[in-house]
C-alpha atoms as a PDB file:
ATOM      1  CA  UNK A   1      -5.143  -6.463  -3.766  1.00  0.00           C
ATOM      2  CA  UNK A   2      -4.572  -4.530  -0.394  1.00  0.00           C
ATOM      3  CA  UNK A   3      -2.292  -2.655   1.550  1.00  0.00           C
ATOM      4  CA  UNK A   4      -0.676  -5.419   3.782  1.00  0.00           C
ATOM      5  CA  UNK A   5       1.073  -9.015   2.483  1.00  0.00           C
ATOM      6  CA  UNK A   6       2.337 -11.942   5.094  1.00  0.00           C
ATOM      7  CA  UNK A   7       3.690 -14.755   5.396  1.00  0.00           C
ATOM      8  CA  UNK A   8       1.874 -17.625   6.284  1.00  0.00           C
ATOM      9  CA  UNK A   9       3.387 -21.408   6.918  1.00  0.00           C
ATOM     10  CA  UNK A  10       0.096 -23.911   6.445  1.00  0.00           C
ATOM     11  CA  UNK A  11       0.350 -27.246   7.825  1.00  0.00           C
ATOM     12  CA  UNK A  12      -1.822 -28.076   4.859  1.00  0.00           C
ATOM     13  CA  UNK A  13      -2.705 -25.078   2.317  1.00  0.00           C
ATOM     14  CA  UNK A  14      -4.924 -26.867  -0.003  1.00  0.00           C
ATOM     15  CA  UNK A  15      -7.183 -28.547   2.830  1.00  0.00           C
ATOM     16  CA  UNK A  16      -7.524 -24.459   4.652  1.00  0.00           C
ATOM     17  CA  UNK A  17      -7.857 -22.609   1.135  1.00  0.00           C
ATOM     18  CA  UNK A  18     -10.580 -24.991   0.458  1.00  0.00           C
ATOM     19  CA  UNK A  19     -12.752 -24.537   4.012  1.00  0.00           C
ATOM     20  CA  UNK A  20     -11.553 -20.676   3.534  1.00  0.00           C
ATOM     21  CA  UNK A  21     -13.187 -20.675  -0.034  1.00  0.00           C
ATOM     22  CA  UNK A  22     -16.081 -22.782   0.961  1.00  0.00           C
ATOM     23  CA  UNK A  23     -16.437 -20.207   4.070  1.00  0.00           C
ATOM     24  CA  UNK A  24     -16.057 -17.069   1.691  1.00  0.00           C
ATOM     25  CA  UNK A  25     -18.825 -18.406  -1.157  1.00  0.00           C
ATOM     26  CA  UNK A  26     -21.417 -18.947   2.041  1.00  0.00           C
ATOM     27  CA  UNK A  27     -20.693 -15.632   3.425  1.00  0.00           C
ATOM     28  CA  UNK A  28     -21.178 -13.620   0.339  1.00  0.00           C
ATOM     29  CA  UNK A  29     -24.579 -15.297  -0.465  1.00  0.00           C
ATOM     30  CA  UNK A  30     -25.919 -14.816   3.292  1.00  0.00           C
ATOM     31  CA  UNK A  31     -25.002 -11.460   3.042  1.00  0.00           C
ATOM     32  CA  UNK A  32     -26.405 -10.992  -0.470  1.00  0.00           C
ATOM     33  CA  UNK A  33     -29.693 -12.617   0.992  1.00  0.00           C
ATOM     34  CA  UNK A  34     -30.111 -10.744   4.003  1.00  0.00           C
ATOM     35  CA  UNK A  35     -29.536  -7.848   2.432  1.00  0.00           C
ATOM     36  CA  UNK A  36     -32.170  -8.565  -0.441  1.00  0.00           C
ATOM     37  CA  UNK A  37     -34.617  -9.943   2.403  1.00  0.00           C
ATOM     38  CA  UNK A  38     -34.116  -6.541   4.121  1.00  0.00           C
ATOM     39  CA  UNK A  39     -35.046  -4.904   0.907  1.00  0.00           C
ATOM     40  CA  UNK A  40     -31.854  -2.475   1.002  1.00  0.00           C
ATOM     41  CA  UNK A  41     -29.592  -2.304  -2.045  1.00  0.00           C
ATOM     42  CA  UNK A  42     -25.941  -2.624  -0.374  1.00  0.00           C
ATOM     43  CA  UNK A  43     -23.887  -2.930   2.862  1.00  0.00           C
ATOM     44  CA  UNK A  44     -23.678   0.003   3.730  1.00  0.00           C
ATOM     45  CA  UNK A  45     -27.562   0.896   3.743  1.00  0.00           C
ATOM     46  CA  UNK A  46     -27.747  -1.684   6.702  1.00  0.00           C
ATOM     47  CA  UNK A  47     -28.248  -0.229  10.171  1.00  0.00           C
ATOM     48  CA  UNK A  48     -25.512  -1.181  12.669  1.00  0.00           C
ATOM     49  CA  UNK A  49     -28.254  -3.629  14.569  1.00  0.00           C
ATOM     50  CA  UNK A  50     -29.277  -4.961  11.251  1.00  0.00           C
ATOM     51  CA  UNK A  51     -25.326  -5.978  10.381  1.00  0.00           C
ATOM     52  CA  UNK A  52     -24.762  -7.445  13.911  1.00  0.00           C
ATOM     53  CA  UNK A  53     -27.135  -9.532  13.276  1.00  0.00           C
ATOM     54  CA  UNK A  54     -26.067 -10.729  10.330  1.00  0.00           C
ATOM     55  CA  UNK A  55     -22.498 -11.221  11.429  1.00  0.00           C
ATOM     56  CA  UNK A  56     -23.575 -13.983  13.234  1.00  0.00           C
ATOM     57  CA  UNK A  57     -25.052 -15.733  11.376  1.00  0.00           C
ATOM     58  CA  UNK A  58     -22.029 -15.413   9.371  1.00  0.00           C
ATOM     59  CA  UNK A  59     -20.077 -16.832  12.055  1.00  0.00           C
ATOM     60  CA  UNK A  60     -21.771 -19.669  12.993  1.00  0.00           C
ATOM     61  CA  UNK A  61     -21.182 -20.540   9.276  1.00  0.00           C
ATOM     62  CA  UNK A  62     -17.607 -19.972   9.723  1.00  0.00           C
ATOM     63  CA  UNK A  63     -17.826 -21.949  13.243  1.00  0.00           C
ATOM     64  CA  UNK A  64     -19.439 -25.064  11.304  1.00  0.00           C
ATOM     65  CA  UNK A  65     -16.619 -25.090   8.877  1.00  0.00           C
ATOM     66  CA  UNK A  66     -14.375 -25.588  11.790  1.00  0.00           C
ATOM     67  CA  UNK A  67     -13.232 -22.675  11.231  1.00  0.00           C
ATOM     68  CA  UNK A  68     -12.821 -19.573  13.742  1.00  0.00           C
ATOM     69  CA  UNK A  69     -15.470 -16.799  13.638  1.00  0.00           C
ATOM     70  CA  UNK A  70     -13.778 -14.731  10.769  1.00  0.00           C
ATOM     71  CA  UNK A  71     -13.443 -17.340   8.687  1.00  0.00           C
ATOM     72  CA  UNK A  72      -9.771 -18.389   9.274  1.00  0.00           C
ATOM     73  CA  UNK A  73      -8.201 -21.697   9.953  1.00  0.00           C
ATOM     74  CA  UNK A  74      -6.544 -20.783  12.626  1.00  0.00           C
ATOM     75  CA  UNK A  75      -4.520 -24.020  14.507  1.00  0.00           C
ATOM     76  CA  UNK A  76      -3.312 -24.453  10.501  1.00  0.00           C
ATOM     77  CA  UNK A  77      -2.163 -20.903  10.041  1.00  0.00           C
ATOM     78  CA  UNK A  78       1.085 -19.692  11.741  1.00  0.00           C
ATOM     79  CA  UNK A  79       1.826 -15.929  10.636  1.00  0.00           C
ATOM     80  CA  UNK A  80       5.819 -15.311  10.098  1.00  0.00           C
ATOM     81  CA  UNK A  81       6.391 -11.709  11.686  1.00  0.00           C
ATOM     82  CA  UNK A  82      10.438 -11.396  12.235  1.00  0.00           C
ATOM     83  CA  UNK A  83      12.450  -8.290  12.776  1.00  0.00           C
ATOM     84  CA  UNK A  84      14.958  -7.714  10.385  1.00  0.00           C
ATOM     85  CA  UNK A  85      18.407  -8.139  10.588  1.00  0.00           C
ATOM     86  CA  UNK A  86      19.739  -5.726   8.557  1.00  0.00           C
ATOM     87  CA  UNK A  87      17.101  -3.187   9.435  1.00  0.00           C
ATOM     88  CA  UNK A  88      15.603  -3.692  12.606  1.00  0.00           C
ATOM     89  CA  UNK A  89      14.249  -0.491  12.833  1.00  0.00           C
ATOM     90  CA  UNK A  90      12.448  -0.582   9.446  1.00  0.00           C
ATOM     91  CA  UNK A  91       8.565  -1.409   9.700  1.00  0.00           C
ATOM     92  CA  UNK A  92       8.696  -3.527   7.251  1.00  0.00           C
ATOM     93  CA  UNK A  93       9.427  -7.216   8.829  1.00  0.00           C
ATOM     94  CA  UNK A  94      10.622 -10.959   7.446  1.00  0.00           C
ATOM     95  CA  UNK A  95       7.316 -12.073   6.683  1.00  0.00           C
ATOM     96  CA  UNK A  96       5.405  -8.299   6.564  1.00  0.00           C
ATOM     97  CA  UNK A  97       5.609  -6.261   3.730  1.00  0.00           C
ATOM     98  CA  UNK A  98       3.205  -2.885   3.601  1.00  0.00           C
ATOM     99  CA  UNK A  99       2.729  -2.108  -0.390  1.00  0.00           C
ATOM    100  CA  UNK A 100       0.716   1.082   0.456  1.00  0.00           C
ATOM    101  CA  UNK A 101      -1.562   3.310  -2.179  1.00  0.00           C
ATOM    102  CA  UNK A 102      -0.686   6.455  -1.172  1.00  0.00           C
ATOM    103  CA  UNK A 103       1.899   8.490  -3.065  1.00  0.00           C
ATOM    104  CA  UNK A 104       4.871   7.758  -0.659  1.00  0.00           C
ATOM    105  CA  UNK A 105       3.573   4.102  -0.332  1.00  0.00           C
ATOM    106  CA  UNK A 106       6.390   1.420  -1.363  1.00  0.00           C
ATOM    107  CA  UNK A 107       4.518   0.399  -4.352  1.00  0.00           C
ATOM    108  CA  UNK A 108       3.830   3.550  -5.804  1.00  0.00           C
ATOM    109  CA  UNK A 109       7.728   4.559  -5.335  1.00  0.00           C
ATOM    110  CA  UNK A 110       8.926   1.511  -6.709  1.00  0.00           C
ATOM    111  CA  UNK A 111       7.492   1.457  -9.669  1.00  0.00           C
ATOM    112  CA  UNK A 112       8.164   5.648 -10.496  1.00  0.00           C
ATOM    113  CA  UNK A 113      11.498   4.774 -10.291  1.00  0.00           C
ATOM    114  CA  UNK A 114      11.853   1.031 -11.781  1.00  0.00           C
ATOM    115  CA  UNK A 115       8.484   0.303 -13.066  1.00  0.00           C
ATOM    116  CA  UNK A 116       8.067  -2.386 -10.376  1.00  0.00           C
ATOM    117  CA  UNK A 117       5.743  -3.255  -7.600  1.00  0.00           C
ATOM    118  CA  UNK A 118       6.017  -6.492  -5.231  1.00  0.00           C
ATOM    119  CA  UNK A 119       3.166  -7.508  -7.336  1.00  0.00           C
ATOM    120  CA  UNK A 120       5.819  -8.164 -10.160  1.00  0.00           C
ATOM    121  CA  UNK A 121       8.633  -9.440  -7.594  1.00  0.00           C
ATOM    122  CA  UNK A 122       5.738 -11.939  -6.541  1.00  0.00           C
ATOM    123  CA  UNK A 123       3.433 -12.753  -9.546  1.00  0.00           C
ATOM    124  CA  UNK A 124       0.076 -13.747  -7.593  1.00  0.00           C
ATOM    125  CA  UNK A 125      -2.429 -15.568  -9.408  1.00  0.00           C
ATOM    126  CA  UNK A 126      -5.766 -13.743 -10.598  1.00  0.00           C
ATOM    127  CA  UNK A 127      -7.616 -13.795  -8.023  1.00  0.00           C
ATOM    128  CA  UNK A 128      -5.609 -15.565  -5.140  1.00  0.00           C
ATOM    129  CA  UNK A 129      -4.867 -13.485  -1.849  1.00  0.00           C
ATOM    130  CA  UNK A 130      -2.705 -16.690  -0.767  1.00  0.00           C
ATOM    131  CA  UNK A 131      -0.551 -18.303  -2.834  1.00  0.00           C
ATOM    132  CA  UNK A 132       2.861 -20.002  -3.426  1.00  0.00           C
ATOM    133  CA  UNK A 133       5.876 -18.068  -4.694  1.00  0.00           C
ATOM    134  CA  UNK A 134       8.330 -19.140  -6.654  1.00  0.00           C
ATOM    135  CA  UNK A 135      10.899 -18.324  -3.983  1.00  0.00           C
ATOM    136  CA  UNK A 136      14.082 -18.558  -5.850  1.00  0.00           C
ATOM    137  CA  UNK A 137      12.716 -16.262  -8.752  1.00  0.00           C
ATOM    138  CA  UNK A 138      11.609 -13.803  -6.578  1.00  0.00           C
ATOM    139  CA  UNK A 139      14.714 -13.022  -4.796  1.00  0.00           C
ATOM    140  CA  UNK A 140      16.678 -12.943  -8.040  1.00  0.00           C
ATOM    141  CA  UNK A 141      13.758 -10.343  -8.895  1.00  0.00           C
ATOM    142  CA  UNK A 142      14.290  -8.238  -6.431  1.00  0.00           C
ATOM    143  CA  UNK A 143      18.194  -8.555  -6.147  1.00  0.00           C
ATOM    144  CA  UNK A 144      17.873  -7.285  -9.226  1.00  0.00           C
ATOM    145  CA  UNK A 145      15.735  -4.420  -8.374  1.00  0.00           C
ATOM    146  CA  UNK A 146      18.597  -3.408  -5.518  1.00  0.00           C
ATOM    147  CA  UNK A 147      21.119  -3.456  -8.197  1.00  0.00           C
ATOM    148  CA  UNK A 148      19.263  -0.927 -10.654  1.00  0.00           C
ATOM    149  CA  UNK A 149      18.475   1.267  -7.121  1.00  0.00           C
ATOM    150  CA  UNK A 150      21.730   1.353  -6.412  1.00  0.00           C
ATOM    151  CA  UNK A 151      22.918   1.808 -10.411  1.00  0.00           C
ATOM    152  CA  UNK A 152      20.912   5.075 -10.610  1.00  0.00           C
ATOM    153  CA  UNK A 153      22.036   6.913  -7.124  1.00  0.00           C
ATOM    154  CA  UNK A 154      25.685   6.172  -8.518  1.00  0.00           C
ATOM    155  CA  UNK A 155      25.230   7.358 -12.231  1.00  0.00           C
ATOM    156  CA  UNK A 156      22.428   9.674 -11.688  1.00  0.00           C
ATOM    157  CA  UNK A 157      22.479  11.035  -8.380  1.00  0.00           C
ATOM    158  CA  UNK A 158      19.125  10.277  -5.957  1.00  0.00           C
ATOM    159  CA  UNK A 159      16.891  12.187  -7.816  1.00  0.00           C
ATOM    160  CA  UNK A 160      12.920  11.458  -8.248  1.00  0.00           C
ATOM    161  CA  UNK A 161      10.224  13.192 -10.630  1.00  0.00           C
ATOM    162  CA  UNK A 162       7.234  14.515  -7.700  1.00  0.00           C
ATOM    163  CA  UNK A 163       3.640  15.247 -10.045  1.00  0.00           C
ATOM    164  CA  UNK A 164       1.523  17.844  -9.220  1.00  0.00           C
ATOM    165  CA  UNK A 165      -1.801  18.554 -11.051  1.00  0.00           C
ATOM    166  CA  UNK A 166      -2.213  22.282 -12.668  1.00  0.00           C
ATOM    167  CA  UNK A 167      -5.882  21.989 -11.931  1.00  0.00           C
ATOM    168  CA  UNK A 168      -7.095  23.796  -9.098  1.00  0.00           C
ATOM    169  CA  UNK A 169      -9.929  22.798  -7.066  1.00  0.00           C
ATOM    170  CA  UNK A 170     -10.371  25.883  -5.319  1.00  0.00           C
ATOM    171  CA  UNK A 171     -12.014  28.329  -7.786  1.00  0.00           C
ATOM    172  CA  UNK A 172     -12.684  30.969  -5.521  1.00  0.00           C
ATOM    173  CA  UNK A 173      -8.968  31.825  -5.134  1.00  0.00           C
ATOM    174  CA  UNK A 174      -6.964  30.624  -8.140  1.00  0.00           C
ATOM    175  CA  UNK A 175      -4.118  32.748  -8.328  1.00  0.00           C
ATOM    176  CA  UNK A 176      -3.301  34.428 -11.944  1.00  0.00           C
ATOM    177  CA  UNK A 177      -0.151  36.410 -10.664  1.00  0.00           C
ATOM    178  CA  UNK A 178       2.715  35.512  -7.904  1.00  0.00           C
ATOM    179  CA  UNK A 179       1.610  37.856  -5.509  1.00  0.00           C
ATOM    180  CA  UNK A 180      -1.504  36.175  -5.241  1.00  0.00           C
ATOM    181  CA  UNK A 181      -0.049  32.722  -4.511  1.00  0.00           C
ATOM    182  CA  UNK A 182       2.385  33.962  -2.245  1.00  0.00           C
ATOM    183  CA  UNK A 183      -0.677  35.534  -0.538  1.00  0.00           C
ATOM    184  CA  UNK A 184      -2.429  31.962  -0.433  1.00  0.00           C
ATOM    185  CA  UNK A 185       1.005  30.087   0.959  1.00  0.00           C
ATOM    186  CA  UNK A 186       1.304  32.617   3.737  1.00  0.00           C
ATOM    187  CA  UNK A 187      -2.443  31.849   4.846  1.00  0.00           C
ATOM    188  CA  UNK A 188      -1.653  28.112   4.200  1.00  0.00           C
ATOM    189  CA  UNK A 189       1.650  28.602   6.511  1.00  0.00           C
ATOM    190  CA  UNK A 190       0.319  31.161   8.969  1.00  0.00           C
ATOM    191  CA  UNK A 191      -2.663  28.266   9.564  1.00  0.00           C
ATOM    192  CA  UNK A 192       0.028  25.400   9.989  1.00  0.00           C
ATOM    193  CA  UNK A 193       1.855  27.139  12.450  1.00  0.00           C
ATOM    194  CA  UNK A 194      -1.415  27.959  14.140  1.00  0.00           C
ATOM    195  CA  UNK A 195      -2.015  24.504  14.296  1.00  0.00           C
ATOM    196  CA  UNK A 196       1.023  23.522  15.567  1.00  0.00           C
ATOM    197  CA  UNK A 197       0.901  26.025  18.474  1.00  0.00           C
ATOM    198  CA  UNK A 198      -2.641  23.842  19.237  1.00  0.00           C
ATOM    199  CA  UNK A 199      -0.229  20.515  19.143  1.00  0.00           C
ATOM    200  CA  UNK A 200       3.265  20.681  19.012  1.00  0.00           C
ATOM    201  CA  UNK A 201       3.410  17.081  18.094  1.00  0.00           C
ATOM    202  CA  UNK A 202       1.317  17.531  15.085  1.00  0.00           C
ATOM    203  CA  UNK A 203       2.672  15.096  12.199  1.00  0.00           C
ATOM    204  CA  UNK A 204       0.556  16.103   9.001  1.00  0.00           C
ATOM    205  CA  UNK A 205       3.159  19.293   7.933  1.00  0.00           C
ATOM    206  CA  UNK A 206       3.292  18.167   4.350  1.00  0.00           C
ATOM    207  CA  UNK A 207      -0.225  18.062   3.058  1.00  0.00           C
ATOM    208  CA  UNK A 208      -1.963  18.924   0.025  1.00  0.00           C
ATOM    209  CA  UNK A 209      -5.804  20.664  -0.684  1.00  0.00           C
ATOM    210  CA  UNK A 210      -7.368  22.661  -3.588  1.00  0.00           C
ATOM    211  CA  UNK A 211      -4.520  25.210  -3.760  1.00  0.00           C
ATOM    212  CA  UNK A 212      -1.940  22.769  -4.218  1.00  0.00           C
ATOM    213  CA  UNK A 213       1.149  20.480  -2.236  1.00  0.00           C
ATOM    214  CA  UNK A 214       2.730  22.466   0.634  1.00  0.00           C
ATOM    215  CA  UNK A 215       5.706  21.409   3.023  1.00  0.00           C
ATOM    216  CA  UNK A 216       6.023  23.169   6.007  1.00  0.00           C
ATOM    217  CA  UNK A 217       7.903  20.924   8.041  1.00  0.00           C
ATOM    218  CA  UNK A 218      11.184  19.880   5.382  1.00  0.00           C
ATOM    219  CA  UNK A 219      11.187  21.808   2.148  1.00  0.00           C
ATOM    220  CA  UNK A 220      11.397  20.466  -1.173  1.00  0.00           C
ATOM    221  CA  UNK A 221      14.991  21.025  -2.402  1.00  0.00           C
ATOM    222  CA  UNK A 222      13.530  21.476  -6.266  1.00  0.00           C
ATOM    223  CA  UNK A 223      16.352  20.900  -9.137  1.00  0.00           C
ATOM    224  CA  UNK A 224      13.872  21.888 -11.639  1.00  0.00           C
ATOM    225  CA  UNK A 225      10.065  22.183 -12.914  1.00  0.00           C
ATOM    226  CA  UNK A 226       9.109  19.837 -16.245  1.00  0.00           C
ATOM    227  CA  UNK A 227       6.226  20.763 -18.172  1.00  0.00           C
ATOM    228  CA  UNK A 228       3.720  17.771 -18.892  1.00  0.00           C
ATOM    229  CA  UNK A 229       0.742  15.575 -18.654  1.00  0.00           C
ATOM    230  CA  UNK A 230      -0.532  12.475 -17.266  1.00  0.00           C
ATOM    231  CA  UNK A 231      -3.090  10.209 -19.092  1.00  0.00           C
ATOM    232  CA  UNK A 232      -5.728   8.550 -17.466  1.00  0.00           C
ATOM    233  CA  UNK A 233      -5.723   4.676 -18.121  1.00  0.00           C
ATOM    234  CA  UNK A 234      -8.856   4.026 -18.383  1.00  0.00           C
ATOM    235  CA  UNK A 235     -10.675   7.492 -20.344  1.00  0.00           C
ATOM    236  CA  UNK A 236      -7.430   7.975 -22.238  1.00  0.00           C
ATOM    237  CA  UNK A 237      -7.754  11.553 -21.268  1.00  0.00           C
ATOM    238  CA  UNK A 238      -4.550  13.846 -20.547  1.00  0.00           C
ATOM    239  CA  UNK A 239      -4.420  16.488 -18.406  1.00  0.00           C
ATOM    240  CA  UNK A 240      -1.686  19.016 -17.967  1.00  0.00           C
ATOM    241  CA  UNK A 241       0.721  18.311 -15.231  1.00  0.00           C
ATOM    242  CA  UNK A 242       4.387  19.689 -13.689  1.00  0.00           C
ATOM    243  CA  UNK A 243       6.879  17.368 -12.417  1.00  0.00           C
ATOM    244  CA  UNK A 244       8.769  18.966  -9.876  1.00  0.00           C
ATOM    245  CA  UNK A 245      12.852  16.794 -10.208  1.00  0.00           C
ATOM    246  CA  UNK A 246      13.784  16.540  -6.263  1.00  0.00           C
ATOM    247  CA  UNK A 247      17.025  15.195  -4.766  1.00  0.00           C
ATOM    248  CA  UNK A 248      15.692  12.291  -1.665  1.00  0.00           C
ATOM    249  CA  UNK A 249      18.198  10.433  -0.860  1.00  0.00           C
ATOM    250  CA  UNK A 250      15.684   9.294   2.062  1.00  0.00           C
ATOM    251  CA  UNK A 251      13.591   7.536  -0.376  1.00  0.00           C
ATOM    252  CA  UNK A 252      15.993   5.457  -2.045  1.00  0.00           C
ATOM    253  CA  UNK A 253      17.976   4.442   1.120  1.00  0.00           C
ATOM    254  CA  UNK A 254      14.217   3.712   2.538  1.00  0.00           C
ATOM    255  CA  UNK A 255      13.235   1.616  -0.622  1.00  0.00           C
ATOM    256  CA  UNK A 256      16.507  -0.095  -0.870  1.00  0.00           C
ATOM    257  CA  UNK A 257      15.964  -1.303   3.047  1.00  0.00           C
ATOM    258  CA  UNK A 258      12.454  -2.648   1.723  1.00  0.00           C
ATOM    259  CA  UNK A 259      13.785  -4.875  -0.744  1.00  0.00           C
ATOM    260  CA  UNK A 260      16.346  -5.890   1.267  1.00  0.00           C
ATOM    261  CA  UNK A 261      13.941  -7.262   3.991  1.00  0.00           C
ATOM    262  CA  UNK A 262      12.071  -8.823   1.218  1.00  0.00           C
ATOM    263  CA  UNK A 263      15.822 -10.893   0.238  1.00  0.00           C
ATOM    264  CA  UNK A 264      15.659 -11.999   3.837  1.00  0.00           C
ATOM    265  CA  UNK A 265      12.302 -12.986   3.969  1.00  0.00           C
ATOM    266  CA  UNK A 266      12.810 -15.309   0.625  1.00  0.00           C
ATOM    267  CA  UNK A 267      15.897 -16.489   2.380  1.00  0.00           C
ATOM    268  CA  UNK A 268      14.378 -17.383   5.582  1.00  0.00           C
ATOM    269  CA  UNK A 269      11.731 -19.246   3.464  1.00  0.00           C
ATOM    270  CA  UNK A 270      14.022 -20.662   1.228  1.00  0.00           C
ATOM    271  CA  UNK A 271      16.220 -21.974   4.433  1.00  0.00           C
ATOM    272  CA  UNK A 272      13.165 -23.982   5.994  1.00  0.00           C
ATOM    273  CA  UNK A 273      12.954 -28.259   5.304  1.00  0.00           C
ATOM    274  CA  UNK A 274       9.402 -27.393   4.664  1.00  0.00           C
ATOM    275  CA  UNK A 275       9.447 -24.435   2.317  1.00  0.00           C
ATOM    276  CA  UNK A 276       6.603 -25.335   0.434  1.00  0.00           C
ATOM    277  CA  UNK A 277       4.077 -25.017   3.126  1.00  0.00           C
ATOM    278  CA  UNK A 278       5.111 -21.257   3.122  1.00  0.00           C
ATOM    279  CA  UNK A 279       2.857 -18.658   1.292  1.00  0.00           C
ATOM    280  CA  UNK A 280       2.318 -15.298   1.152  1.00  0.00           C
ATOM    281  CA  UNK A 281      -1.324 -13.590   1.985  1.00  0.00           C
ATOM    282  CA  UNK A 282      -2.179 -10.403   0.726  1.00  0.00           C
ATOM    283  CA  UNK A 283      -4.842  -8.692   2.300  1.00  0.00           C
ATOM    284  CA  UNK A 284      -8.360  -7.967   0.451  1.00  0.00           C
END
């Protein structure tokens, strides 16, 4: 499942995730066919004339399902996109959550620290992009999830494990002493700054490449360096890995406003005469 989940209120679900299915089984075989007929081996072997004109064909099969042109019901589907009113600011919305795959992403963070993503808070069927909550579990879920945030800042302090990989990927100028690396982080810095002479408004100053994680912008305020692995899921393979202990208060006060919105969005669902016709859409 993708980066971006909604909330959706459908007049009647059943009746649109059946024309959306029916839509989505046509599509994939035209495409499948065209391709074939072409006598390519994927999408993205297709010219960009060649996939224009299959797109519509693939609309006027989403046009014939009554339908509009992307395959969506659209008169049925109202999308639920609410500022918050605890967190206004936050880009997260009642009704628009962002999970995210990179390493700051919500779902990634959440689950370092609690070994949970909205993916738990939610349970979506196999499968299903759209879907029904249970509405009431979910909020205990993630009330729950606030608590233990909010236990660990108080007992622990705000303190988070960062990895970084002791391979290197550049071989040509793998340091073996700390003169050497200091060498490579004054190029790395001496080219930032460069670059931000170029742009002043440049926003990339934490960044990582074959020498390693730099942070030119904010420094890492480091509490300690862990000696380790990390084991590949699928190969079983470990690899030998540092986990640098940093204190980001940031983070948690930024995950904690997540959840939060996600309370108010189960709330505002929860509060409606026609709460079942509410579900949530995560994107492919």
């Amino acid at each position: 499942m993708g980066l971006d989940v909604s909330l959706h209120r459908f007049e009647n679900f059943d009746n649109a995730q059946a024309l959306m299915d029916e839509y989505n089984e046509k599509s994939d075989k035209l495409w499948d066919k065209e391709i074939k007929k072409l006598k390519k081996e994927k999408y993205g072997d297709l010219t960009e004339d060649q996939k224009e004109i299959i797109r519509e064909k693939d609309h006027k099969i989403a046009l014939g399902l009554g339908l509009d042109k992307y395959g969506q019901l659209e008169n049925e589907d109202e999308t639920i996109n609410i500022d918050s009113k605890k967190h206004p600011k936050n880009y997260w919305k009642i009704g628009y959550f962002r999970s995210s795959y990179n390493s700051g992403g919500f779902n990634n963070m959440s689950y370092k620290l609690m070994s949970i993503k909205l993916y738990d808070i939610f349970s979506p069927p196999d499968g299903e992009y759209h879907f029904r909550p249970d509405w009431e579990e979910a909020k205990k879920i993630v009330e729950d999830a606030i608590y233990q945030l909010k236990k660990i800042i108080k007992t622990s302090g705000a303190f988070r494990a960062i990895e970084f990989d002791t391979q290197s990927f550049a071989k040509d100028k793998t340091p073996s002493k700390a003169t050497e690396a200091l060498e490579i982080f004054n190029e790395e810095r001496k080219s930032y700054l460069t670059r931000k002479l170029k742009n002043p408004k440049i926003s990339f100053a934490s960044y990582s490449n074959g020498y390693g994680e730099f942070y030119m912008k904010e420094p890492l305020k480091i509490f300690g360096f862990i000696k380790g692995f990390k084991q590949f899921s699928f190969s079983g393979e470990k690899e030998p890995q540092i986990y640098a202990i940093i204190n980001d208060v940031e983070e948690y006060d930024y995950l904690i406003e997540c959840l939060e919105i996600v309370v108010e969005t189960c709330e505002y669902v929860l509060k409606q005469k026609d709460s079942d016709k509410y579900h949530l859409g995560w994107s492919a």
